[in-house]
Protein backbone atom coordinates (compact mmCIF):
# COMPACT_ATOMS: atom_id res chain seq x y z
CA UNK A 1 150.30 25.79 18.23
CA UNK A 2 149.17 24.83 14.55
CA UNK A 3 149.68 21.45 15.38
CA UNK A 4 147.66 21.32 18.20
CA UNK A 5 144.71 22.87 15.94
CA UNK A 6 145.06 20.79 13.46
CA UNK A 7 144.99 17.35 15.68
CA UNK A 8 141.85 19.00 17.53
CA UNK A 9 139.90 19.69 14.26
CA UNK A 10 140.83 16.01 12.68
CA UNK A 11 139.55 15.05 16.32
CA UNK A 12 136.30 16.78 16.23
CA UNK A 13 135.84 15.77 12.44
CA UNK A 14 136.35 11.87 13.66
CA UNK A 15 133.64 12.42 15.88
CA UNK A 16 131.78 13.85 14.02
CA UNK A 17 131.67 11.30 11.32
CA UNK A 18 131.40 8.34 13.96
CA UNK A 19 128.69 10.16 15.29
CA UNK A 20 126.97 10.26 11.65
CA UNK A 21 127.56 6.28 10.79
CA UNK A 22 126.12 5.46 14.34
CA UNK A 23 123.37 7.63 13.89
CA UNK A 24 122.75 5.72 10.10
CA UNK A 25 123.41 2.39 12.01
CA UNK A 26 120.99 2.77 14.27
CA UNK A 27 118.14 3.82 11.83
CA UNK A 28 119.04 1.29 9.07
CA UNK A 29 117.44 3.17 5.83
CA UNK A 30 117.45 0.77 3.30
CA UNK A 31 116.95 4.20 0.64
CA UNK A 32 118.89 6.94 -0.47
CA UNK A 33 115.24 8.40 0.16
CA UNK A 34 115.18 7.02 3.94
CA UNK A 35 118.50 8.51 4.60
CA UNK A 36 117.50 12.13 3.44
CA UNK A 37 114.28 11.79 5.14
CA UNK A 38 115.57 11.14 8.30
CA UNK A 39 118.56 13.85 7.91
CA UNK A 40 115.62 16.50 7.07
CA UNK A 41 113.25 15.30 9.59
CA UNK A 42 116.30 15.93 12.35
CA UNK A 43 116.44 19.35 11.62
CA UNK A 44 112.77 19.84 10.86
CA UNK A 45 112.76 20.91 7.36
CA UNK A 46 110.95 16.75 6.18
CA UNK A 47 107.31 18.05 4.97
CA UNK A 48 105.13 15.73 3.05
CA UNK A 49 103.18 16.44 -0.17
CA UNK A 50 100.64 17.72 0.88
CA UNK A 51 98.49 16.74 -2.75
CA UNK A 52 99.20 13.05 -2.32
CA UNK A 53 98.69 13.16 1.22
CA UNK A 54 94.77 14.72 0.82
CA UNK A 55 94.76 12.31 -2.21
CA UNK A 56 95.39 9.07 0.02
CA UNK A 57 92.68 10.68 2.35
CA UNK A 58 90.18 10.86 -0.14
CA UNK A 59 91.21 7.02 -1.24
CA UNK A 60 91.19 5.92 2.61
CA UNK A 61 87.92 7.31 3.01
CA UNK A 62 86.04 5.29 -0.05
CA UNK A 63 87.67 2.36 1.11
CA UNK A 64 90.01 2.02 -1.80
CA UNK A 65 92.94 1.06 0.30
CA UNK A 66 95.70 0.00 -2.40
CA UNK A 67 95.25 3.17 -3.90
CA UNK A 68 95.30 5.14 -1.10
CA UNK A 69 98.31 3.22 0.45
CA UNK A 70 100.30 4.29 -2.95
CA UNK A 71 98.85 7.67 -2.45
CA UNK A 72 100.50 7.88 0.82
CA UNK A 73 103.81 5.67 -0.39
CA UNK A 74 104.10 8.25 -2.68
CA UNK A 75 103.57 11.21 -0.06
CA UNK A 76 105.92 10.18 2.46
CA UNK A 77 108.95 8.45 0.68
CA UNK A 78 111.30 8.74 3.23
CA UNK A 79 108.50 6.65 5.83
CA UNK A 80 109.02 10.17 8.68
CA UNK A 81 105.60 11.38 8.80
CA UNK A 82 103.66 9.77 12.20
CA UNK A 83 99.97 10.26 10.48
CA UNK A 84 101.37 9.38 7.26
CA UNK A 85 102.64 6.06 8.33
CA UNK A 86 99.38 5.39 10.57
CA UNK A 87 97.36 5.40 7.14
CA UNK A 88 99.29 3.22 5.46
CA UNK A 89 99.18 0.64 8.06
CA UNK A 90 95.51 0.83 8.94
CA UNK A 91 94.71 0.72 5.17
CA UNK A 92 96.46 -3.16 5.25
């Protein structure tokens, strides 16, 4: 009986794992920052900063796009947040 448990929990751990690297194929972060991002916006615990996010507004809105594009770099790291990312590429 133990050695039926055991072989089912290595069996669900292999899945588990190929399930992971698939899941990291698939969404090819190229940063340690990427990879956490898109781990914590799974589970819905990814929240931007919320001071360099208003600052990147303010930027975007006097037309000073390089800082504002920083101001939003620096807001969304992991590149998760939808109106984040539409800032930065309208302010191109």
């Amino acid at each position: 009986m133990r050695e039926v448990l055991v072989r089912v929990a290595g069996l669900v751990f292999a899945a588990a794992y190929a399930a992971f690297i698939v899941s990291v194929y698939a969404r090819q972060p190229r940063t340690v920052q990427q990879l956490a991002g898109g781990v914590a916006a799974s589970v819905g615990a990814y929240r931007v900063d919320p001071v360099n996010f208003q600052e990147g507004l303010r930027f975007f809105r006097a037309d000073q796009f390089i800082e504002a594009r920083a101001a939003f770099e620096r807001a969304d790291p992991a590149r998760q947040d939808a109106p984040t990312q539409f800032y930065i590429a309208y302010s191109f």
